[in-house]
PDB file of N, CA and C in Angstrom:
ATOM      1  N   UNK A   1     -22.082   1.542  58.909  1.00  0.00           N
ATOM      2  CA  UNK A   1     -21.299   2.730  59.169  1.00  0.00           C
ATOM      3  C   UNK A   1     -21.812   3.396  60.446  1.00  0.00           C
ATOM      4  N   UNK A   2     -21.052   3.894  61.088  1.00  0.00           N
ATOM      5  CA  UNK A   2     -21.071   4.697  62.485  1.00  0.00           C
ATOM      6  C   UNK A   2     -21.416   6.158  62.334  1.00  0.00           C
ATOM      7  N   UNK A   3     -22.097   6.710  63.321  1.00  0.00           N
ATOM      8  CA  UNK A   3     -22.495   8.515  62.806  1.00  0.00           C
ATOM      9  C   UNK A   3     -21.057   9.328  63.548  1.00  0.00           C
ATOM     10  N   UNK A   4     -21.036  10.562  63.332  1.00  0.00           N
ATOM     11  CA  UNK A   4     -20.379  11.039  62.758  1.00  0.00           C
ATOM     12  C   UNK A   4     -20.776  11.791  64.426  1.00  0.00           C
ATOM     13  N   UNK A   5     -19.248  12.225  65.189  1.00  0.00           N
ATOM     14  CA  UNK A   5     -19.201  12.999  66.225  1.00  0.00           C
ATOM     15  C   UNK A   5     -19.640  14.569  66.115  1.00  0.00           C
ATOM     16  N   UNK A   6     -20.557  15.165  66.121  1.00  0.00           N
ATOM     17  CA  UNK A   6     -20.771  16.733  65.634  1.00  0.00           C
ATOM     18  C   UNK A   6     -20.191  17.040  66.642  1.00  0.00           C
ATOM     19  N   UNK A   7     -20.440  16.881  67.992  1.00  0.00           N
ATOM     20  CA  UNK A   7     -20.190  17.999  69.588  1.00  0.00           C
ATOM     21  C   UNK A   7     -19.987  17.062  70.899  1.00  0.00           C
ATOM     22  N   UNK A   8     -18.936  17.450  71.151  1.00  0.00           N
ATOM     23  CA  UNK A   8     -18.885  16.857  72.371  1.00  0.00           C
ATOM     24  C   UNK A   8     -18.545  18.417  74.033  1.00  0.00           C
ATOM     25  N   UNK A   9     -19.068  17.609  74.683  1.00  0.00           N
ATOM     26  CA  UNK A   9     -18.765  18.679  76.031  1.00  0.00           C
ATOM     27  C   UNK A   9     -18.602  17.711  77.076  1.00  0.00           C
ATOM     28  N   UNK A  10     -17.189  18.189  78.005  1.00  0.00           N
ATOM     29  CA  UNK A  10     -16.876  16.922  79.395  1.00  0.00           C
ATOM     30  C   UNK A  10     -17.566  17.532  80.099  1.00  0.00           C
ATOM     31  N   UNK A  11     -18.126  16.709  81.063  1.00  0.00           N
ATOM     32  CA  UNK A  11     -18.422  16.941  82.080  1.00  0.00           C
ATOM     33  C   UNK A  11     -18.081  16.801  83.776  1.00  0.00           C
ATOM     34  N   UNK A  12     -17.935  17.244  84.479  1.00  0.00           N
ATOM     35  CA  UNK A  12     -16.632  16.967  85.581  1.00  0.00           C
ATOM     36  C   UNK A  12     -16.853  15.839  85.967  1.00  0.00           C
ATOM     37  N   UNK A  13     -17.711  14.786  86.075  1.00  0.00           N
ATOM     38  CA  UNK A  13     -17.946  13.566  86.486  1.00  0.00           C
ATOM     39  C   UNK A  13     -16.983  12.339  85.597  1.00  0.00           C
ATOM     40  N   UNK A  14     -16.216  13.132  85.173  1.00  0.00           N
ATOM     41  CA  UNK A  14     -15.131  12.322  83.468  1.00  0.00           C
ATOM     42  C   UNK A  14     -16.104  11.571  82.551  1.00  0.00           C
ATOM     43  N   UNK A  15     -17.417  12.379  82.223  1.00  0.00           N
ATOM     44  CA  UNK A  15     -18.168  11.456  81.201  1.00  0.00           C
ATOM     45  C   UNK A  15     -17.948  12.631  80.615  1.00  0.00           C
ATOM     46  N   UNK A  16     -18.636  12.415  78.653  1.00  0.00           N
ATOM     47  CA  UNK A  16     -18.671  13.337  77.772  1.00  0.00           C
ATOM     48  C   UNK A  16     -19.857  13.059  77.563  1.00  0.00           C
ATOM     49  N   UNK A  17     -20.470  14.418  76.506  1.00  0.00           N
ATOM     50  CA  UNK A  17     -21.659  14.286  76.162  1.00  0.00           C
ATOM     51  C   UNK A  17     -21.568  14.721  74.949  1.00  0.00           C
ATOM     52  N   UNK A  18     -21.802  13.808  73.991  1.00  0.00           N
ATOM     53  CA  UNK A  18     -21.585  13.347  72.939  1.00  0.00           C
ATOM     54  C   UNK A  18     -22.654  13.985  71.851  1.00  0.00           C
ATOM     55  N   UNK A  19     -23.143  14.423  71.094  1.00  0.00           N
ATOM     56  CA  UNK A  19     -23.767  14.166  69.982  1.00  0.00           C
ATOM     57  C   UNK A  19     -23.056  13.759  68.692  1.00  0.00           C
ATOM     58  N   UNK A  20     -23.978  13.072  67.858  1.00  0.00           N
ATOM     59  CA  UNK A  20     -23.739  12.448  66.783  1.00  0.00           C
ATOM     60  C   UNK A  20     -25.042  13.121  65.281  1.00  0.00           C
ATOM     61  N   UNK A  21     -24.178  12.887  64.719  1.00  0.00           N
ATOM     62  CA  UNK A  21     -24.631  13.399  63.111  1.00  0.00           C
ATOM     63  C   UNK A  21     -26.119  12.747  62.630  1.00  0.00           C
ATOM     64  N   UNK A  22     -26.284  12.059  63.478  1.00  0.00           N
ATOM     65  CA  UNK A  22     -27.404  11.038  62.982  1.00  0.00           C
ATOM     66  C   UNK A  22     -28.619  11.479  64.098  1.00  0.00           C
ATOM     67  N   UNK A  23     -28.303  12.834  64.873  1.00  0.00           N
ATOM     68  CA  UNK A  23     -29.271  12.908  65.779  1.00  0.00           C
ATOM     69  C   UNK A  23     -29.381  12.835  67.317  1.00  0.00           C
ATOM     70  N   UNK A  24     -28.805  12.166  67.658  1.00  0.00           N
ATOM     71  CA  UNK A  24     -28.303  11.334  68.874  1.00  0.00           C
ATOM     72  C   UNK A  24     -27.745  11.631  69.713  1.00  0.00           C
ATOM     73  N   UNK A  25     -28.153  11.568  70.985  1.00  0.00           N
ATOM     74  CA  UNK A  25     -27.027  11.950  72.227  1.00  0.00           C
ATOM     75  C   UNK A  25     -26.791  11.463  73.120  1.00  0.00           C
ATOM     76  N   UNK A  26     -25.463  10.930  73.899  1.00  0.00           N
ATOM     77  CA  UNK A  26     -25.364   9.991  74.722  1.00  0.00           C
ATOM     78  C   UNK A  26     -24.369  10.727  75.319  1.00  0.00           C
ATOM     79  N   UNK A  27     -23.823   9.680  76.231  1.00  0.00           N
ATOM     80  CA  UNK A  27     -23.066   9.620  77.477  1.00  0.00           C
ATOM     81  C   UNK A  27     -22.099   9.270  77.553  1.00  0.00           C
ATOM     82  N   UNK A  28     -20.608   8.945  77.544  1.00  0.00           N
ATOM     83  CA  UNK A  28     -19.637   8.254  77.331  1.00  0.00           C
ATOM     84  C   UNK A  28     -18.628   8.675  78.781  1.00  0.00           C
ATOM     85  N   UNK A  29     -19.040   7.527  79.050  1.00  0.00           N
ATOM     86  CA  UNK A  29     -18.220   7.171  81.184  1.00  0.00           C
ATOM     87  C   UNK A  29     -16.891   7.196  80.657  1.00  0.00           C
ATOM     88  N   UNK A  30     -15.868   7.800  80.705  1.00  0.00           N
ATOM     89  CA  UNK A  30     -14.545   6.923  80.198  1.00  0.00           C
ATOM     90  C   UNK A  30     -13.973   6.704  81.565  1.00  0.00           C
ATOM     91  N   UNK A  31     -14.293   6.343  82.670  1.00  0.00           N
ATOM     92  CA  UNK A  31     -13.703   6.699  83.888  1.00  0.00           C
ATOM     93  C   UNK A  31     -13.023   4.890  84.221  1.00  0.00           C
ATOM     94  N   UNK A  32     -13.505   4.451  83.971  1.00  0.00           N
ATOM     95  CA  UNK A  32     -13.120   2.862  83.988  1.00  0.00           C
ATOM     96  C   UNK A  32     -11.693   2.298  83.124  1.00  0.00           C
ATOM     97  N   UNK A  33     -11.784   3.834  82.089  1.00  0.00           N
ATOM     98  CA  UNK A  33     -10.788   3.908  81.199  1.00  0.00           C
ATOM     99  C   UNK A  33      -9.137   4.546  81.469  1.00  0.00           C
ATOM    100  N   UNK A  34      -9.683   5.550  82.656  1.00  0.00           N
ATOM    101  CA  UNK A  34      -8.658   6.818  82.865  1.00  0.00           C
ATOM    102  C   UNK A  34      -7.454   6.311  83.397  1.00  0.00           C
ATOM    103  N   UNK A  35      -7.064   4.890  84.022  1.00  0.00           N
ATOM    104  CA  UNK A  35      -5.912   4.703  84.845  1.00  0.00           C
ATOM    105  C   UNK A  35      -5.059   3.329  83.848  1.00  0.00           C
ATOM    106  N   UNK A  36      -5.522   3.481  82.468  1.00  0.00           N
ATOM    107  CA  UNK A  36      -4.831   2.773  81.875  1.00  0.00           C
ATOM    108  C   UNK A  36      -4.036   3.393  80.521  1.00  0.00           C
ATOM    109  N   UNK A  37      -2.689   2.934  80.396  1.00  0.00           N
ATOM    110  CA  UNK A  37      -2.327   3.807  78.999  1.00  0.00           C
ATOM    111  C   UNK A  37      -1.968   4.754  78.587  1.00  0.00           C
ATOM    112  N   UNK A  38      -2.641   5.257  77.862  1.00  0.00           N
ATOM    113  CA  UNK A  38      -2.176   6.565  77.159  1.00  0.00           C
ATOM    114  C   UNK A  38      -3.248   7.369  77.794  1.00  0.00           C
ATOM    115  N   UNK A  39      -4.588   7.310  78.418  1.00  0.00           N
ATOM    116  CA  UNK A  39      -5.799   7.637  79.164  1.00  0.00           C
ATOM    117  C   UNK A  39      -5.347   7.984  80.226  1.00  0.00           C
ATOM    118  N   UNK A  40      -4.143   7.775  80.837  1.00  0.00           N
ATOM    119  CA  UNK A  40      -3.507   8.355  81.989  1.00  0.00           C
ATOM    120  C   UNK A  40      -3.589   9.810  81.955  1.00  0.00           C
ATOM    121  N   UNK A  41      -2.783  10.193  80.924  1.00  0.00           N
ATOM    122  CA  UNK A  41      -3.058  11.946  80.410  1.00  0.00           C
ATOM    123  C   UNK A  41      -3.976  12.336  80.445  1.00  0.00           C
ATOM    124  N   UNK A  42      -5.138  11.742  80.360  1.00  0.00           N
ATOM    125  CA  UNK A  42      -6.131  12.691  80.265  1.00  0.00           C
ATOM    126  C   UNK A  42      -6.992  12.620  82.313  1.00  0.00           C
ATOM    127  N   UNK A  43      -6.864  11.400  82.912  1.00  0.00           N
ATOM    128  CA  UNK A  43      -7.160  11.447  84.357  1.00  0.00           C
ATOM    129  C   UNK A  43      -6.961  12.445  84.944  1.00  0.00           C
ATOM    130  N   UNK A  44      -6.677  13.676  84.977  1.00  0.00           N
ATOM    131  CA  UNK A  44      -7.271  14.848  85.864  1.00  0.00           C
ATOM    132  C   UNK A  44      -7.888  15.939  85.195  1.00  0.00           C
ATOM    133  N   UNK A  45      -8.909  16.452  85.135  1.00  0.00           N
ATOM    134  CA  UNK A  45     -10.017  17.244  85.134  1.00  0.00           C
ATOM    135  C   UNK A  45      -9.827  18.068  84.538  1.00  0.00           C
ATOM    136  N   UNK A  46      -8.455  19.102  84.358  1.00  0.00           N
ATOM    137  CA  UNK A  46      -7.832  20.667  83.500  1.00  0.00           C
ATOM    138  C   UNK A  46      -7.573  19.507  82.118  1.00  0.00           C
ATOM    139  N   UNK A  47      -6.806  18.541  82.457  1.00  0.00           N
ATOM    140  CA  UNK A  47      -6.943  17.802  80.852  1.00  0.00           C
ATOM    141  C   UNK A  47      -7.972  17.689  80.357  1.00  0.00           C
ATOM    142  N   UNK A  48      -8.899  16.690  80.976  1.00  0.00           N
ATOM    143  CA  UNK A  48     -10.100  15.565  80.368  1.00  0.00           C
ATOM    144  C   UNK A  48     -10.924  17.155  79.694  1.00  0.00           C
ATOM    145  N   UNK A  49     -11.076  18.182  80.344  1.00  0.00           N
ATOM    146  CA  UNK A  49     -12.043  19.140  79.719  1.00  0.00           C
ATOM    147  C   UNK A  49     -11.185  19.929  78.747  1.00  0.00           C
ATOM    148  N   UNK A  50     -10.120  19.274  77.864  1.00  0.00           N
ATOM    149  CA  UNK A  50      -9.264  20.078  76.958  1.00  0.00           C
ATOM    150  C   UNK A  50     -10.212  18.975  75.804  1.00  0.00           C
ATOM    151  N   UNK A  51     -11.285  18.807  75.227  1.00  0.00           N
ATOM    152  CA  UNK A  51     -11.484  17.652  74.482  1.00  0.00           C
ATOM    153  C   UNK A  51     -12.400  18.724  73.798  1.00  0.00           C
ATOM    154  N   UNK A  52     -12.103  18.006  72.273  1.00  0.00           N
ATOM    155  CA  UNK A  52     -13.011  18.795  71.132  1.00  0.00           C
ATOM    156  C   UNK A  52     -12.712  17.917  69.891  1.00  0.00           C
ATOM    157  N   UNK A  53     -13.902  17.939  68.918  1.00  0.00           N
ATOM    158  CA  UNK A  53     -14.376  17.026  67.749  1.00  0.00           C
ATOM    159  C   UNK A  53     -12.861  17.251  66.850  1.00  0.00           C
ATOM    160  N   UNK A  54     -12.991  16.315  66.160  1.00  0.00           N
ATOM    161  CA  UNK A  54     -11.503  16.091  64.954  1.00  0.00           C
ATOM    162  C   UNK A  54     -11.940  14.957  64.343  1.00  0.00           C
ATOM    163  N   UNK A  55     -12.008  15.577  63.025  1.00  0.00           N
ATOM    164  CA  UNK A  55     -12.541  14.791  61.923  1.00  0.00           C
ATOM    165  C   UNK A  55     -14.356  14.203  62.252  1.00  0.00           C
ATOM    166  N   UNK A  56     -14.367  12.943  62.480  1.00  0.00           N
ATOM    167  CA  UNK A  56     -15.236  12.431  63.449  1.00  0.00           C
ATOM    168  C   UNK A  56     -15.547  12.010  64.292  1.00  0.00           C
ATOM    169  N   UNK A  57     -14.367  11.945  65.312  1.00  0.00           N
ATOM    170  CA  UNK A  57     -14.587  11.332  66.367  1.00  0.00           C
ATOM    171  C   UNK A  57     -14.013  12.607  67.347  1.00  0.00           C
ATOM    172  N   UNK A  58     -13.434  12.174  68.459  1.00  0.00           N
ATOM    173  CA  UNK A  58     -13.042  12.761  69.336  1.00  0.00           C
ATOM    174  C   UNK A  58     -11.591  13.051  69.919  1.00  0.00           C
ATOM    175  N   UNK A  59     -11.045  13.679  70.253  1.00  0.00           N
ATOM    176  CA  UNK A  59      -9.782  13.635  70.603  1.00  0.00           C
ATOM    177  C   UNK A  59      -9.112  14.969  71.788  1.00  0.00           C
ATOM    178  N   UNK A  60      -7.661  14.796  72.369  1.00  0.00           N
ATOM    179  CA  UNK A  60      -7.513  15.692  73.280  1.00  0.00           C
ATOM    180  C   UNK A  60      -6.249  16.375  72.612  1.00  0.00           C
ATOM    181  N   UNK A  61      -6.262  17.867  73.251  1.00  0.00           N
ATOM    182  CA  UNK A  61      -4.786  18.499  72.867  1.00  0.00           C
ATOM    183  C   UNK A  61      -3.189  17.576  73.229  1.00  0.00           C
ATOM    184  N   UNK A  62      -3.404  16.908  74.374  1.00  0.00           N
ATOM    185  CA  UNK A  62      -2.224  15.992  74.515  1.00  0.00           C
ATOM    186  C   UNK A  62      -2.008  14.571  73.379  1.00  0.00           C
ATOM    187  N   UNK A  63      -2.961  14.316  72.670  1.00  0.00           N
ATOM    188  CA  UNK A  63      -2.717  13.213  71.794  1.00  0.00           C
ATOM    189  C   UNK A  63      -3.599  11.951  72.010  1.00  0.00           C
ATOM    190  N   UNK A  64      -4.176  12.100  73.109  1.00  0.00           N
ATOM    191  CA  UNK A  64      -5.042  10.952  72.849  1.00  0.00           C
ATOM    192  C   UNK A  64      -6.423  10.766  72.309  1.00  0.00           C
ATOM    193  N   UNK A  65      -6.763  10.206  71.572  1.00  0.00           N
ATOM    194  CA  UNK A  65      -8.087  10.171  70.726  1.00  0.00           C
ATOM    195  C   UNK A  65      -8.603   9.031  71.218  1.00  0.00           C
ATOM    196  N   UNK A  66      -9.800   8.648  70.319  1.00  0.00           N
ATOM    197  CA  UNK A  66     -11.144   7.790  70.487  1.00  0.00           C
ATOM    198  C   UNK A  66     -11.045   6.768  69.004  1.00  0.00           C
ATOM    199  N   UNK A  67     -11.089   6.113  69.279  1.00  0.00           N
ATOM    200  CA  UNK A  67     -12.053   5.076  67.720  1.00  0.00           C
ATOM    201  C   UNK A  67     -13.590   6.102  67.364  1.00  0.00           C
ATOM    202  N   UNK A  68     -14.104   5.849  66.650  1.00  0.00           N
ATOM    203  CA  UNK A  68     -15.180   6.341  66.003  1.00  0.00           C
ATOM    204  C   UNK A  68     -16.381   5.444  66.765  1.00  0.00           C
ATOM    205  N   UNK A  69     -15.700   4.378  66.297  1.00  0.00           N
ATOM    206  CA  UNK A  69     -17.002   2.939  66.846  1.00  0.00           C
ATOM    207  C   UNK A  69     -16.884   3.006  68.366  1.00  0.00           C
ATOM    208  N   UNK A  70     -15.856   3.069  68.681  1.00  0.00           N
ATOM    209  CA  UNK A  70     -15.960   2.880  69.966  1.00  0.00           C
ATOM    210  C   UNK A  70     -16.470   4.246  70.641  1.00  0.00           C
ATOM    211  N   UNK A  71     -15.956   5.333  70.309  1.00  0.00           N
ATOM    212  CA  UNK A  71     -17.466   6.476  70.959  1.00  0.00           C
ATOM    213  C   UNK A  71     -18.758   5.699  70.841  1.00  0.00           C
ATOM    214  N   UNK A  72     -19.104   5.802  69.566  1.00  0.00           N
ATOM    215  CA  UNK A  72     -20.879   5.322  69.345  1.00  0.00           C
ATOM    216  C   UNK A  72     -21.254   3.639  70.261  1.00  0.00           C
ATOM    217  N   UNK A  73     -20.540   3.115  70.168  1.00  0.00           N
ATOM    218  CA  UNK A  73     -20.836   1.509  70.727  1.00  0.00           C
ATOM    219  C   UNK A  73     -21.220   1.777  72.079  1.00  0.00           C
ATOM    220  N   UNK A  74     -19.932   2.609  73.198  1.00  0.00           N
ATOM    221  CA  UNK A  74     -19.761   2.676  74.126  1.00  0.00           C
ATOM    222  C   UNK A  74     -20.852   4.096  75.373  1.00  0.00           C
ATOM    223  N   UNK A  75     -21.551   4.747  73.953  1.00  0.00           N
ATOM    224  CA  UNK A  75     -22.581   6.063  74.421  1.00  0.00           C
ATOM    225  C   UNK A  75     -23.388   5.302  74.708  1.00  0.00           C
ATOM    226  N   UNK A  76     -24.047   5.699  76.175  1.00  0.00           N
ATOM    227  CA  UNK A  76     -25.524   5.999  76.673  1.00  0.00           C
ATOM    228  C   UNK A  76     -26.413   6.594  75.834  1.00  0.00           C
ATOM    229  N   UNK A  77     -26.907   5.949  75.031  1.00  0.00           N
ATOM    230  CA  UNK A  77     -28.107   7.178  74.432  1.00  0.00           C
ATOM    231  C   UNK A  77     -29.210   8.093  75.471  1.00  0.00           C
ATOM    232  N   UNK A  78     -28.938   9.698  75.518  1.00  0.00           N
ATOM    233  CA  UNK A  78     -30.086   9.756  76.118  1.00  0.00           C
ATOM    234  C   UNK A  78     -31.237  10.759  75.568  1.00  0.00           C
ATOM    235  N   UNK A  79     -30.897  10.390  74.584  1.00  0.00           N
ATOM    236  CA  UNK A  79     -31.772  11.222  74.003  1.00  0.00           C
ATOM    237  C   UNK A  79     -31.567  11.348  71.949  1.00  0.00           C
ATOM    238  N   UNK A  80     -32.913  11.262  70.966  1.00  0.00           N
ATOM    239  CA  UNK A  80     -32.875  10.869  69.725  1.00  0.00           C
ATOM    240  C   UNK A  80     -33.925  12.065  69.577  1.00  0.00           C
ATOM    241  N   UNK A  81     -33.384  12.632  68.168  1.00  0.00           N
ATOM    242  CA  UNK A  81     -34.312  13.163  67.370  1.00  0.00           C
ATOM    243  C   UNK A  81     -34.792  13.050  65.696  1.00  0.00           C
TER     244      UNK A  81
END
């Protein structure tokens, strides 16, 4: 099982900074992500920083969300407590 998204905050560089329920805090680049899809919506900056926790994972006011696994798989850890 995967931990559980407590907090996330964007940061203008289009990464998030993630913590997880289990302690944990990482990094999540989605920028490699932004010019495909439904991730289109979120490619400029007044969007990408509309992002806040739902349920456990992550998601934006326009509709696009995250997998669970794929937050945690895809975080930089930088930091454990």
């Amino acid at each position: 099982m995967y931990p559980s998204v407590k907090k996330v905050v964007p940061n203008e560089d289009q990464t998030l900074t993630v913590t997880f329920d289990n302690g944990e805090e990482g990094i999540l680049d989605l920028k490699p992500h932004l010019d495909f899809g439904v991730f289109r919506k979120i490619s400029d900056y007044d969007s990408f920083r509309r992002v806040r926790v739902a349920f456990d994972t992550i998601e934006w006011d326009c509709g696009v969300d995250l997998d669970p696994e794929f937050v945690y798989a895809k975080c930089r850890i930088i930091a454990r407590t």
